[in-house]
C-alpha atoms as a PDB file:
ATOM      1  CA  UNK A   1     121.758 122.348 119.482  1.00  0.00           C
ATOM      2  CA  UNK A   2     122.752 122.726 115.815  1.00  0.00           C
ATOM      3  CA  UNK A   3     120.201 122.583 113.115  1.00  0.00           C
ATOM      4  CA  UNK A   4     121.429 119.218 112.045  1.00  0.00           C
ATOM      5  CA  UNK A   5     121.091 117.699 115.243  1.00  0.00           C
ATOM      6  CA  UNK A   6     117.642 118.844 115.317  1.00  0.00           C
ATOM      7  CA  UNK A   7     116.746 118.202 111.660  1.00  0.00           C
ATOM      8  CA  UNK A   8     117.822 114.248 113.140  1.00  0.00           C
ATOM      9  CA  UNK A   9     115.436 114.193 115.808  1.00  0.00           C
ATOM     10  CA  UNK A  10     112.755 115.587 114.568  1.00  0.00           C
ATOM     11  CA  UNK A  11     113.244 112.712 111.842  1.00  0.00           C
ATOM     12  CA  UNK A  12     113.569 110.266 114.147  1.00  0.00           C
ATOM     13  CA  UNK A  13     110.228 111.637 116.032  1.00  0.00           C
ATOM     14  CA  UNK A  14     108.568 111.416 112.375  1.00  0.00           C
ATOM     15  CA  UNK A  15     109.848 107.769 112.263  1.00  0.00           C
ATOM     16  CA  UNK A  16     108.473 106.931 115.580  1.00  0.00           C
ATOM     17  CA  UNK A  17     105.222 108.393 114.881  1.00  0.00           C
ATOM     18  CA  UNK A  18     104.960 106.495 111.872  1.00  0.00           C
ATOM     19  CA  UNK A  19     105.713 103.593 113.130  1.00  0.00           C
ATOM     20  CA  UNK A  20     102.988 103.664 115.708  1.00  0.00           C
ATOM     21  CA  UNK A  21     100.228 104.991 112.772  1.00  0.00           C
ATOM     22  CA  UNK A  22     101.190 101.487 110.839  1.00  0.00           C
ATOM     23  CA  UNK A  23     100.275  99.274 114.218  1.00  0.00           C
ATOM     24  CA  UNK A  24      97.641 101.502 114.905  1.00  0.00           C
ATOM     25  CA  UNK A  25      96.319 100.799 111.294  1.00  0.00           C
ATOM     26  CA  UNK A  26      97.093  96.870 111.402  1.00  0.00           C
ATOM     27  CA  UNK A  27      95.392  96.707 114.776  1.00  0.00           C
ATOM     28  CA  UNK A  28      91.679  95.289 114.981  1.00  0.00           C
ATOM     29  CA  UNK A  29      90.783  97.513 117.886  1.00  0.00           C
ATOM     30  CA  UNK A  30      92.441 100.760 116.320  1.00  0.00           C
ATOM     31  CA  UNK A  31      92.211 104.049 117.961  1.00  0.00           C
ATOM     32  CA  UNK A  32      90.870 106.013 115.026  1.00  0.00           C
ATOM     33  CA  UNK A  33      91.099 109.697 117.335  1.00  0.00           C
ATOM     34  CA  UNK A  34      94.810 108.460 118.577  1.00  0.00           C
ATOM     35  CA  UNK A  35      95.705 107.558 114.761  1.00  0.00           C
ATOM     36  CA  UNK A  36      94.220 111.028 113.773  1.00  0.00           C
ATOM     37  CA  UNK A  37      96.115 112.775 116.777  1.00  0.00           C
ATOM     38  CA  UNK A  38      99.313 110.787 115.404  1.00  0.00           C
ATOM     39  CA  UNK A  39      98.882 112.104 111.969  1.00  0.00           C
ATOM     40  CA  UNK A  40      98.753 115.568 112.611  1.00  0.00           C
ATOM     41  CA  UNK A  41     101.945 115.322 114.677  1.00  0.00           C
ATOM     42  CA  UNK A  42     103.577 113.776 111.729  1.00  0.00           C
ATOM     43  CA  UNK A  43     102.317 116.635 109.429  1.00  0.00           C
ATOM     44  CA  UNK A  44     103.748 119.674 111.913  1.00  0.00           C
ATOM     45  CA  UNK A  45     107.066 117.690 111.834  1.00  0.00           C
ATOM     46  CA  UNK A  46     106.986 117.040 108.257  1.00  0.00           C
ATOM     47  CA  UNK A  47     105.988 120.973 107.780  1.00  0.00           C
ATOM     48  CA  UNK A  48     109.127 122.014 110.430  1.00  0.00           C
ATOM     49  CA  UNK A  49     111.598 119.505 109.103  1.00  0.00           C
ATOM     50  CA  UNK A  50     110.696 121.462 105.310  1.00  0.00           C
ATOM     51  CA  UNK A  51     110.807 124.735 106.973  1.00  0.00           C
ATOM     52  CA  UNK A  52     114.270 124.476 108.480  1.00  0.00           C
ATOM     53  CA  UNK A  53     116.040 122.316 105.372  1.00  0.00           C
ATOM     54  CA  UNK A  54     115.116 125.484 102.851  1.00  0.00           C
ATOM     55  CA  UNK A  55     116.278 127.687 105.199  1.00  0.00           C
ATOM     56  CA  UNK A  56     119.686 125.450 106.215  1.00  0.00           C
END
């Protein structure tokens, strides 16, 4: 796997994770721990998708 072809999935894993923070926040019976949990995921992608652009 190339590090552009990974740079794209994890962005589309970032996407998908964001995607399911916004329901979670819209939703009356939100998950608060699942919404955390979904965050933090979000963060280490954000942090590796940084990590391997400056070094690409």
């Amino acid at each position: 796997m190339t590090i552009s072809s990974h740079l794209a999935e994890l962005r589309r894993k970032h996407e998908v994770l964001s995607d399911k923070v916004e329901k979670g926040q819209r939703s009356p019976a939100a998950d608060d721990i699942q919404i955390a949990e979904w965050k933090r995921q979000k963060l280490r992608l954000k942090e590796e998708i940084t990590r391997l652009s400056t070094s690409h």
